[in-house]
N, C-alpha and C. Protein backbone atom coordinates (compact mmCIF):
# COMPACT_ATOMS: atom_id res chain seq x y z
N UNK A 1 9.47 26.00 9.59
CA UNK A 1 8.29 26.84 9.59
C UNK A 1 8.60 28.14 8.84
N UNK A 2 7.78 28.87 8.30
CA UNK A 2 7.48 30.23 7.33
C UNK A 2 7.71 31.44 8.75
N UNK A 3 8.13 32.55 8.26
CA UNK A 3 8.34 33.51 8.87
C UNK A 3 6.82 33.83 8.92
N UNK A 4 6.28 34.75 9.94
CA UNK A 4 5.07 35.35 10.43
C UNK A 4 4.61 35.98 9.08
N UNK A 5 5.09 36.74 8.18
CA UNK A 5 5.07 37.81 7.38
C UNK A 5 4.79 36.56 5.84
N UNK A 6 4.53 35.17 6.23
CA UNK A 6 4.59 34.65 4.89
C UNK A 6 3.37 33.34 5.25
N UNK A 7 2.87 33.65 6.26
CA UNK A 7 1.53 32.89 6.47
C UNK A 7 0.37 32.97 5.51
N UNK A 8 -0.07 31.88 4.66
CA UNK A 8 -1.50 31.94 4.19
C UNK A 8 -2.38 31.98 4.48
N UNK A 9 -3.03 32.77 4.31
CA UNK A 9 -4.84 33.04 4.78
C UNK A 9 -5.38 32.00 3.86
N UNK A 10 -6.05 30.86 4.62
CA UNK A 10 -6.68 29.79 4.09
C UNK A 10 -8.03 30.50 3.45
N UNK A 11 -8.90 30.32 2.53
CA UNK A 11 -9.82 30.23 2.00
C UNK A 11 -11.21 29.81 3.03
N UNK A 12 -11.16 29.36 4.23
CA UNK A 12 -11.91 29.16 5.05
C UNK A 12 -11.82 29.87 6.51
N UNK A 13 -12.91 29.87 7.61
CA UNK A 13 -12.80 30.67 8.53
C UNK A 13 -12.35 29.44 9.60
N UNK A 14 -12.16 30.15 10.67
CA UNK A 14 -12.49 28.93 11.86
C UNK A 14 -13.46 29.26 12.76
N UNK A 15 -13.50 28.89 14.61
CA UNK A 15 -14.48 29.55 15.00
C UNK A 15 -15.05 30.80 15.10
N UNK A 16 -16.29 30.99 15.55
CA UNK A 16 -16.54 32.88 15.46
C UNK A 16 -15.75 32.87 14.03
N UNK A 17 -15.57 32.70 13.02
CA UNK A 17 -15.48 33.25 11.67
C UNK A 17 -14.29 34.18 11.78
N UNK A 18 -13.45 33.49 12.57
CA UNK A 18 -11.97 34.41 12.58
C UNK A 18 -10.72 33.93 11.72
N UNK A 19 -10.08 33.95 11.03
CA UNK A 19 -9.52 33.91 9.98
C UNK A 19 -8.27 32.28 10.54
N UNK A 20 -8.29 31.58 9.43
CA UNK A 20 -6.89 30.38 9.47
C UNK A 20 -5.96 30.92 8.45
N UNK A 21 -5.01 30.89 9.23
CA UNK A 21 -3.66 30.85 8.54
C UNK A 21 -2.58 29.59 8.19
N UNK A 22 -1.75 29.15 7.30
CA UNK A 22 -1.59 28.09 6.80
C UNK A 22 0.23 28.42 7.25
N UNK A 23 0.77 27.72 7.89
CA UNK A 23 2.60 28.20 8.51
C UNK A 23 3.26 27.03 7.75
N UNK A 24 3.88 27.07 6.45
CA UNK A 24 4.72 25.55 6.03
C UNK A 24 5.20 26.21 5.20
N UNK A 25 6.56 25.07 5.38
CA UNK A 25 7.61 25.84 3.43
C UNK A 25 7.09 25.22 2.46
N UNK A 26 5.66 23.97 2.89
CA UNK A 26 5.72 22.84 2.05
C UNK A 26 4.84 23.73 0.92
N UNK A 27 5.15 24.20 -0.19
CA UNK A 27 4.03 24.80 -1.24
C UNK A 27 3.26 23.99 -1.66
N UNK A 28 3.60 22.48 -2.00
CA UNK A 28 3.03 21.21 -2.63
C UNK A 28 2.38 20.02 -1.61
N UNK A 29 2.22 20.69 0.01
CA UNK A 29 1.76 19.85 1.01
C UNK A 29 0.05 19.53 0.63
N UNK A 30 -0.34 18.91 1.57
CA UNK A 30 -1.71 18.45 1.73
C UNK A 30 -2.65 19.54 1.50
N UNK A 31 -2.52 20.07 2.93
CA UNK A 31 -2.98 21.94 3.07
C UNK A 31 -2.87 22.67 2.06
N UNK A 32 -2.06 22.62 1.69
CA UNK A 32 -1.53 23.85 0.33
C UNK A 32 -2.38 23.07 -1.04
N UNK A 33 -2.53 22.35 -1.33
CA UNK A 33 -2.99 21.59 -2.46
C UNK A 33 -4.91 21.78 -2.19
N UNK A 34 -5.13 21.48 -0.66
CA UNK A 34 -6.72 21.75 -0.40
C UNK A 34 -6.97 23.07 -0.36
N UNK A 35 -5.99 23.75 -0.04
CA UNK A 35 -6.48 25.39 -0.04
C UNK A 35 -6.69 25.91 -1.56
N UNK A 36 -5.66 25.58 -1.98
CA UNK A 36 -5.94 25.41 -3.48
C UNK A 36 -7.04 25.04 -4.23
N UNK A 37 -7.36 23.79 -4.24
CA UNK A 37 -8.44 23.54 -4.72
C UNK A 37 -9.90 24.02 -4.05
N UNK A 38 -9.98 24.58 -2.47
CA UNK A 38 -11.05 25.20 -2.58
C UNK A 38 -11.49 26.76 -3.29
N UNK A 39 -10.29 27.41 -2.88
CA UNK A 39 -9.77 28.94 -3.58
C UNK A 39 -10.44 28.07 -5.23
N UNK A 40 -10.41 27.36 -6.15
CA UNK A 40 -10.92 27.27 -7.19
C UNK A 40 -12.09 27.12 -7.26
N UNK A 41 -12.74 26.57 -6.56
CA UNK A 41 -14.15 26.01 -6.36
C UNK A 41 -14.85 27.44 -6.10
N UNK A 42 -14.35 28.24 -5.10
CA UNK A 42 -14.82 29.78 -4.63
C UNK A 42 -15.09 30.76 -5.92
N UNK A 43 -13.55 30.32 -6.95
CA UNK A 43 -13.55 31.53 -8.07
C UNK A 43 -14.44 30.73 -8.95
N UNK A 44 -15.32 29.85 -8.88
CA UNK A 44 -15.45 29.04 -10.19
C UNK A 44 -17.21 29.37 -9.61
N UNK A 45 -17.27 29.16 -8.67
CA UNK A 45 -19.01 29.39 -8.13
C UNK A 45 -19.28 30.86 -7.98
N UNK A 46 -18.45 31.89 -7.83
CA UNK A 46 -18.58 33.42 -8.26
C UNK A 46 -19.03 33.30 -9.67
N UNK A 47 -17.86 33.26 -10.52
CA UNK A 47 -18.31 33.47 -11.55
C UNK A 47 -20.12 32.79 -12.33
N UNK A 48 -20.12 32.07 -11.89
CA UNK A 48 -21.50 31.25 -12.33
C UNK A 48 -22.64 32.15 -11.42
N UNK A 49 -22.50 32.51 -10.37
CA UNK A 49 -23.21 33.13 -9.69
C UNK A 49 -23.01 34.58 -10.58
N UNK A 50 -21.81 35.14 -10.75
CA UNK A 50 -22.29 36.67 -11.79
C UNK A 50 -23.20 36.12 -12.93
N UNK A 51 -22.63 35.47 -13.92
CA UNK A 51 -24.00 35.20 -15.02
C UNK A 51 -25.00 34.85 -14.69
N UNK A 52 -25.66 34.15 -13.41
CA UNK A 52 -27.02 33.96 -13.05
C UNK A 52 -27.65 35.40 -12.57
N UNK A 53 -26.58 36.12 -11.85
CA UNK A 53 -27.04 37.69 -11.81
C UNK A 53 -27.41 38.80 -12.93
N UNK A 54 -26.40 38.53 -13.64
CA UNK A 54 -26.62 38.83 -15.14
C UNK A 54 -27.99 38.94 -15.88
N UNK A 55 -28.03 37.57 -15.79
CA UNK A 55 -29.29 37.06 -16.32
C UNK A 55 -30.77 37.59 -15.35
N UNK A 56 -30.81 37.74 -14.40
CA UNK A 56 -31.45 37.61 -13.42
C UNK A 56 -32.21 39.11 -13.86
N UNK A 57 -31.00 39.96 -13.42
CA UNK A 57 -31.13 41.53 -13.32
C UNK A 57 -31.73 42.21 -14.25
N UNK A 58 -31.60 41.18 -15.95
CA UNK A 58 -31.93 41.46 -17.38
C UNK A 58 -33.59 41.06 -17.63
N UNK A 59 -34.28 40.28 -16.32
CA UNK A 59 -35.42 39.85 -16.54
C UNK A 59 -36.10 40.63 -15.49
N UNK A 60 -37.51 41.17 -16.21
CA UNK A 60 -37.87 41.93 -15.83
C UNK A 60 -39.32 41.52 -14.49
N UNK A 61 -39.06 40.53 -14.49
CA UNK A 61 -39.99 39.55 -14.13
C UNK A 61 -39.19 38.93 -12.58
N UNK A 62 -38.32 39.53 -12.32
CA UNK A 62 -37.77 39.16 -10.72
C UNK A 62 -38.10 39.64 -10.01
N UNK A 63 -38.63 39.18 -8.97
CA UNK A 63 -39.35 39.84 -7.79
C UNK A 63 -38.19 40.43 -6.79
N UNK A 64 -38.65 41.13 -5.38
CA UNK A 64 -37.99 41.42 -4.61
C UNK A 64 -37.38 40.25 -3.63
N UNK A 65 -38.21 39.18 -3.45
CA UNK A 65 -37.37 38.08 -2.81
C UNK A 65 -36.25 37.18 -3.61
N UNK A 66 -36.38 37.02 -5.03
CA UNK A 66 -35.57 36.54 -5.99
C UNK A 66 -34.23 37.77 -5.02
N UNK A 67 -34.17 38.72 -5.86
CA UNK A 67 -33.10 39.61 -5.90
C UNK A 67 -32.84 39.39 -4.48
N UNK A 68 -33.51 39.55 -3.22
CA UNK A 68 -32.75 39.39 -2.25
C UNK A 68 -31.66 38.22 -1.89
N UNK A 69 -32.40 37.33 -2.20
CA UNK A 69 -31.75 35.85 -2.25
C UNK A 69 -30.48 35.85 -3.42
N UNK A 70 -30.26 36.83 -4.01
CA UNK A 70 -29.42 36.57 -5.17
C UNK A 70 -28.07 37.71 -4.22
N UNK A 71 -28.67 38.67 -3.68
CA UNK A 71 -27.82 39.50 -3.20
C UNK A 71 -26.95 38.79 -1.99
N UNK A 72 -27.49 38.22 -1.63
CA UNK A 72 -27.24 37.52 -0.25
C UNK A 72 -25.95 36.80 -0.66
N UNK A 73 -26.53 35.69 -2.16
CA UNK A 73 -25.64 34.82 -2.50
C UNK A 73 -24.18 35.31 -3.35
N UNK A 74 -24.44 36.62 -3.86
CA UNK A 74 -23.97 37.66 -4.39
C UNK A 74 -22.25 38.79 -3.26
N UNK A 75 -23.18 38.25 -1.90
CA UNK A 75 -22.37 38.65 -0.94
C UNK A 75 -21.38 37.88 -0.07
N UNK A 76 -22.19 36.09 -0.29
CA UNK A 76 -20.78 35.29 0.14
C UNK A 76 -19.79 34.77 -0.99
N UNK A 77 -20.27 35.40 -2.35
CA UNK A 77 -19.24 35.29 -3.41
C UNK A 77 -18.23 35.80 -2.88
N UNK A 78 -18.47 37.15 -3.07
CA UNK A 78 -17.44 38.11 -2.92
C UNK A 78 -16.86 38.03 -1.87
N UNK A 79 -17.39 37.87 -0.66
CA UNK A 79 -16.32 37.84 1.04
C UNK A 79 -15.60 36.91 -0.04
N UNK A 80 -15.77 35.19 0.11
CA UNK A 80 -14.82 34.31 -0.48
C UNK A 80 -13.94 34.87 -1.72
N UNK A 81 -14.41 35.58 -3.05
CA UNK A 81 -13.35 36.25 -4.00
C UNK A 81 -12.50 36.97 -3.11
N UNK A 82 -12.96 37.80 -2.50
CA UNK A 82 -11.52 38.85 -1.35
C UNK A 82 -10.83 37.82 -0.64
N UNK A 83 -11.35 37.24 0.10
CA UNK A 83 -10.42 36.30 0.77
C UNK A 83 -9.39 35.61 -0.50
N UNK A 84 -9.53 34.60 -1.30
CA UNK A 84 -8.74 34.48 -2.15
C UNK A 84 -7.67 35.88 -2.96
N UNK A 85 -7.86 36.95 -2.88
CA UNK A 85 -7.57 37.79 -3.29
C UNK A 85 -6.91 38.37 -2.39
N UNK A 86 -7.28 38.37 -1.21
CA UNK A 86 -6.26 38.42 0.21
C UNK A 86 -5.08 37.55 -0.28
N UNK A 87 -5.75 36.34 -0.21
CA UNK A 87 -4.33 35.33 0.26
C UNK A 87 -3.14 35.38 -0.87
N UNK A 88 -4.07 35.57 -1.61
CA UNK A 88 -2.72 35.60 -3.02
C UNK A 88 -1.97 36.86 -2.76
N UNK A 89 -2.48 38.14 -2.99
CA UNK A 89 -2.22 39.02 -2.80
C UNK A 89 -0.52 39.22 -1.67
N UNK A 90 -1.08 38.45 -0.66
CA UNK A 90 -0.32 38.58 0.16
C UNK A 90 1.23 37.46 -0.53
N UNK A 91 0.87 36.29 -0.59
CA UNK A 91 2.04 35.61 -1.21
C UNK A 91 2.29 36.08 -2.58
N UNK A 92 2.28 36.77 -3.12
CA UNK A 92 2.95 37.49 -4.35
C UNK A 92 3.91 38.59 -3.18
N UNK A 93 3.34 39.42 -2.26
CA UNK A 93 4.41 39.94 -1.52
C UNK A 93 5.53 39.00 -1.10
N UNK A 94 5.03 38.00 -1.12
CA UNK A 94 6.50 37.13 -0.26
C UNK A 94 7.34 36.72 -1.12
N UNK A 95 6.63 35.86 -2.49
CA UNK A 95 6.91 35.23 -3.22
C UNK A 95 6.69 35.38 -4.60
N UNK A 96 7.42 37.34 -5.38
CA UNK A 96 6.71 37.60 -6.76
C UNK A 96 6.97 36.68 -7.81
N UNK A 97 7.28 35.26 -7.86
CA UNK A 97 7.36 34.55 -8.90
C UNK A 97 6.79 33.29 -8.70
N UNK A 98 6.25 33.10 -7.69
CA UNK A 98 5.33 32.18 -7.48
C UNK A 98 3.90 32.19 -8.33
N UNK A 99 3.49 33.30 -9.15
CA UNK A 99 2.21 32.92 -9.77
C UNK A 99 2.33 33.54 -11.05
């Protein structure tokens, strides 16, 4: 098992929306490979979500429920970008040659 100080913050919550942490040396395990690939899916649907904002914000023709609905979606980007940005963040402390 990983020392306390080298736990991954998974990309997902658990109940009540309280944070999973990932405890293995395995870097190339199951877990580690799904956390992975969701952490991509997260940075890959942000970004598509900024250019639809982009676009959105540039038309002058968006109402106030558009924009709300965009802000909303605008706001579980970003929790998910920080969280990925957490977790890395943190394993570059453990591990600066890992990325």
């Amino acid at each position: 098992m990983t020392a306390h100080d080298e736990l991954r913050l998974l990309p997902w919550t658990g109940p009540e929306g309280k944070p999973c942490y990932l405890s293995t040396d395995d870097r190339d395990g199951f877990m580690s490979h799904l956390a992975d690939n969701i952490e991509s899916i997260q940075l890959r649907t942000a970004a598509e979500l900024l250019d639809r904002a982009t676009e959105s914000l540039a038309e002058e023709q968006a109402g106030p429920e558009d924009l709300r609905l965009l802000a909303k979606e605008l706001a579980g980007a970003l929790r998910d970008v920080l969280r990925v940005a957490t977790s890395r963040g943190h394993l570059l402390e453990v591990n600066p040659h890992r990325f």
